[in-house]
Structures are given as structure tokens and as C-alpha cells.
Protein backbone atom coordinates (compact mmCIF):
# COMPACT_ATOMS: atom_id res chain seq x y z
CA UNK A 1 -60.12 53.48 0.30
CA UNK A 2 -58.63 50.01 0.52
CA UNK A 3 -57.36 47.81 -2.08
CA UNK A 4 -60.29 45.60 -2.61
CA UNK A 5 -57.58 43.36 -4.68
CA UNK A 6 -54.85 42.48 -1.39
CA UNK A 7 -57.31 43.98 1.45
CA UNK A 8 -54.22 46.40 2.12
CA UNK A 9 -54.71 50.26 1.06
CA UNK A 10 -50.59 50.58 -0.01
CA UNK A 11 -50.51 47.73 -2.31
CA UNK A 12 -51.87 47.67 -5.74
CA UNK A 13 -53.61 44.30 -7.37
CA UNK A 14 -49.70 42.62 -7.97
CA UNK A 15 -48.62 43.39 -4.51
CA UNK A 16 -46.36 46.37 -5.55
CA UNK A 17 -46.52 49.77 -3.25
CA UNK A 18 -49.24 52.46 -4.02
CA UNK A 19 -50.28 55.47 -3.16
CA UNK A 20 -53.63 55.17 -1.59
CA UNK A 21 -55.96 57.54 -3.88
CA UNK A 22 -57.31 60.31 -1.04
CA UNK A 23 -59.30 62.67 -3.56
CA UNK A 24 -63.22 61.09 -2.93
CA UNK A 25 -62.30 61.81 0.73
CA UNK A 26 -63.90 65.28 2.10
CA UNK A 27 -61.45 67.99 3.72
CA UNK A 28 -61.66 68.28 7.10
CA UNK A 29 -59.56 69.69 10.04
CA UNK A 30 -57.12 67.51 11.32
CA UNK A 31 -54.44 67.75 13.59
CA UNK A 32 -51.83 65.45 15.42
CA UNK A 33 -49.23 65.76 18.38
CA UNK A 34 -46.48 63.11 19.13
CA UNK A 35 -44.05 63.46 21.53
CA UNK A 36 -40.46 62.31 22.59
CA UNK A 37 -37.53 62.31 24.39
CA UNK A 38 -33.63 62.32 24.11
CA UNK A 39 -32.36 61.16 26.80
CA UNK A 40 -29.19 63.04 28.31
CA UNK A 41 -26.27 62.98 30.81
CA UNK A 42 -26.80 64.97 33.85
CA UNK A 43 -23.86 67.30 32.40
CA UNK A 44 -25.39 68.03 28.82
CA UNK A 45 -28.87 68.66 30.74
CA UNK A 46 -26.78 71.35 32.78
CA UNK A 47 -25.21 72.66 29.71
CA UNK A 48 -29.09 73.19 27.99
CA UNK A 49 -30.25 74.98 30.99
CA UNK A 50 -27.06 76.87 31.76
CA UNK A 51 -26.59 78.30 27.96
CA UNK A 52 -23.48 76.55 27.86
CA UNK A 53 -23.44 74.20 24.70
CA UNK A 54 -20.62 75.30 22.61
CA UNK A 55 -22.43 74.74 19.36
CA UNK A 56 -25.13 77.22 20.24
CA UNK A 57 -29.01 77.55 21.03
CA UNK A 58 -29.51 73.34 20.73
CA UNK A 59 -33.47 74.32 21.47
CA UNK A 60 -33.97 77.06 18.74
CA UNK A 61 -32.38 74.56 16.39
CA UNK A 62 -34.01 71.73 17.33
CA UNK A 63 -37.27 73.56 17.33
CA UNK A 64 -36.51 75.32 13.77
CA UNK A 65 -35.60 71.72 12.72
CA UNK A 66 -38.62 70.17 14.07
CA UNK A 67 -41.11 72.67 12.21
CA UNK A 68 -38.63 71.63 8.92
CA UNK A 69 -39.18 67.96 9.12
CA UNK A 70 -42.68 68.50 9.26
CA UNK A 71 -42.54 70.04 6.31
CA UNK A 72 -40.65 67.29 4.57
CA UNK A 73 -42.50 64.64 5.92
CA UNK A 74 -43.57 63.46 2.23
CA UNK A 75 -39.84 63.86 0.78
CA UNK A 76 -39.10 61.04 3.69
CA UNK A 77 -41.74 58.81 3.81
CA UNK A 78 -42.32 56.91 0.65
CA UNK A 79 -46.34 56.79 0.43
CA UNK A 80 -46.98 60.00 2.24
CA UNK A 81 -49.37 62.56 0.61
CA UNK A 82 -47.92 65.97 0.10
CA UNK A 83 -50.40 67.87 1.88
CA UNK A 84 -50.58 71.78 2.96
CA UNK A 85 -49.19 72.12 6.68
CA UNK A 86 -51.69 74.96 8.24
CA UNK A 87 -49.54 74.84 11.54
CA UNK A 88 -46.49 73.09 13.07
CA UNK A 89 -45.86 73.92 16.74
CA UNK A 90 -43.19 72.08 18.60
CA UNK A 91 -42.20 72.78 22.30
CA UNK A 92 -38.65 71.22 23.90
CA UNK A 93 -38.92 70.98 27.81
CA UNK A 94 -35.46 70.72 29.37
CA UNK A 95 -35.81 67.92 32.22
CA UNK A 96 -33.65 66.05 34.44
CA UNK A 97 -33.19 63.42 32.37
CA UNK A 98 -33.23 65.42 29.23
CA UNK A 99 -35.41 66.53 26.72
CA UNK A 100 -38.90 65.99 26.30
CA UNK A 101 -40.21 66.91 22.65
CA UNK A 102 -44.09 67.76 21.58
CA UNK A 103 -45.04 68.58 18.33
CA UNK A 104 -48.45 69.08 17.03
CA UNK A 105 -49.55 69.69 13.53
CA UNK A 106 -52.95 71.06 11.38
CA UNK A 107 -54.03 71.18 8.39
CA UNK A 108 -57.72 71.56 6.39
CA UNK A 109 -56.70 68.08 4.39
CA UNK A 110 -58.25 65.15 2.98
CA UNK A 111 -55.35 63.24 5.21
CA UNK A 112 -54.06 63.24 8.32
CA UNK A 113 -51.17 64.59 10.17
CA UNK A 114 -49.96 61.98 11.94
CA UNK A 115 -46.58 61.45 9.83
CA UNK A 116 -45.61 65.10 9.94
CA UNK A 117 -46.16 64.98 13.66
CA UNK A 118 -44.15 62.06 14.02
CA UNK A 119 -41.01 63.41 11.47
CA UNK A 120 -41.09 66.95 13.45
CA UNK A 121 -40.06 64.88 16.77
CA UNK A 122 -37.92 62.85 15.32
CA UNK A 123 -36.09 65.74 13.32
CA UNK A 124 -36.26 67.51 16.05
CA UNK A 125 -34.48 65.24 18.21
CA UNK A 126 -31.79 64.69 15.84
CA UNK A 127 -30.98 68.17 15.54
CA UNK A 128 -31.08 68.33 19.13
CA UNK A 129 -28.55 65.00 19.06
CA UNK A 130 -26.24 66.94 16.59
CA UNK A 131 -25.88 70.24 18.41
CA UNK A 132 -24.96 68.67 21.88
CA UNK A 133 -23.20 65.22 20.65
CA UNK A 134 -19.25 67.08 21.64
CA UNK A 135 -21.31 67.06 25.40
CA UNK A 136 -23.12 63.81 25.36
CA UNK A 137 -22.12 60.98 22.70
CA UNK A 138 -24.77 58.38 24.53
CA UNK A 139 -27.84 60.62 23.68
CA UNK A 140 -30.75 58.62 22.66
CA UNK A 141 -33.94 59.47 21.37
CA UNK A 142 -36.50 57.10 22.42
CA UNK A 143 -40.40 57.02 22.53
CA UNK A 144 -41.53 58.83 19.46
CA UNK A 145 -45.33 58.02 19.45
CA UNK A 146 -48.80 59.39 18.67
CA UNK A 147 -50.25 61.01 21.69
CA UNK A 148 -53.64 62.58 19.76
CA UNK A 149 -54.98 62.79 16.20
CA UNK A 150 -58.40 64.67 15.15
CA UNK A 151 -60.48 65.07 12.35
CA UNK A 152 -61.35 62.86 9.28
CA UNK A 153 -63.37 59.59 9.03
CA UNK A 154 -61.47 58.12 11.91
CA UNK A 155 -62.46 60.97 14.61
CA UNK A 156 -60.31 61.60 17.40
CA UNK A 157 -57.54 59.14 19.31
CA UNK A 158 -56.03 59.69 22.37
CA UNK A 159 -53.44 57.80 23.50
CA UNK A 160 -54.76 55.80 26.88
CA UNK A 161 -51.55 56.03 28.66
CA UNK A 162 -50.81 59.50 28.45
């Protein structure tokens, strides 16, 4: 589906954006996960685990928010396709060092899921970020990334150092 004009599928035959035409591609399954972390002080991690932060349930919200962004993904992302989310499942695993975020994403498409798998961590981890900042102003979120995508032309990827 490239641009046989530039050689690159988001730019038209000027150079300006595009987005790529997907309807001569078949539907297929497809799903993604991605995963990250925020990154905590020893004293917000003890506030997750204890039920302590004073905004509330940081996990429900960050999980709620996580499912959200993943549904928003094409509201966000310029040149994303709006495409029917079958299932959006993201986990938060309180660690020592803080959280670790996994969210995976499926759909019967003729795209993949790797964007909305990416946004849903990232949203996530914001939400996260907002509910304990009064706890932990330093909280970063840091390695966002593709861990495994399946389905369409492309078949399946699995990130080698997982």
C-alpha cells in the first residue's frame, strides 16, 4: 500500500501527509501488547500496595484510563485508522521499583493494533502519574514499546529481548 510516488505509505505525490488507503487489505485478527513502566519512590510504591494514596484506587484508574486511550488512539495520532477495538486488556503490577504496565489489544481489522496498544500504556501511565504525583513528583514513565503484534500481511513479531 505504499506511495509508489515518495516510496513512503504517509505521504502523498507532493510530500504532504496521507492516510494510507487500508480498504484492498483483507480483515484478519490482529492483536498487540506493549508494555511499560513508571518508575516510583520506594514511599509511593508503599502507598499503591498499602491502599494509602489519598487520591484513591491509582490502579482502577489507571487501568479504566488505559482501556480509554485505547479507544482514542485515532483522536491522538494524526494518520491512525479508526478501527473497531474487539478487546483492550491492561494489567498494572505493583513492583519495587514501581509499576509495570501491559496492555494488549484485538480486533477483526484490516489494520493493526499496535498504536492502541501503545496509547493504552501510555494513558495508562499518565493517569497513574496524576493520581499519585502529591506522593511522588519524580515519577517517570519510561519504556513504552511493542512486545508482540499478530495477524495481517506482516504475521507475528515478538520482541527478541523480552
Amino acid at each position: 500500500m505504499g506511495s509508489e510516488f515518495t516510496g513512503f505509505t504517509h505521504l502523498d505525490a507532493s510530500g504532504a501527509a496521507r492516510m494510507v488507503d487500508v480498504s484492498a487489505k483483507n480483515v484478519s485478527a490482529r492483536t498487540a501488547t506493549a508494555t511499560g513502566f513508571v518508575r516510583l519512590s520506594p514511599e509511593c510504591v508503599g502507598a499503591l500496595r498499602s491502599g494509602d494514596v489519598p487520591k484513591g484506587d491509582a490502579l482502577s484508574v489507571a487501568r479504566i484510563a488505559g482501556i480509554m486511550g485505547a479507544k482514542r488512539t485515532p483522536d491522538l495520532v494524526p494518520l491512525c485508522h479508526p478501527i473497531a477495538l474487539h478487546g483492550v486488556a491492561v494489567e498494572l503490577t505493583v513492583e519495587d521499583g514501581g509499576v509495570a504496565i501491559r496492555a494488549t489489544v484485538r480486533t477483526a481489522d484490516r489494520t493493526g493494533v499496535e498504536m492502541e496498544a501503545l496509547t493504552s500504556v501510555t494513558v495508562a501511565g499518565l493517569a497513574l502519574i496524576d493520581m499519585v504525583k502529591a506522593i511522588d513528583k519524580a515519577a517517570v514513565i519510561t519504556d513504552v514499546r511493542i512486545e508482540e503484534k499478530t495477524g495481517g500481511r506482516s504475521g507475528t513479531y515478538r520482541r527478541a529481548d523480552s
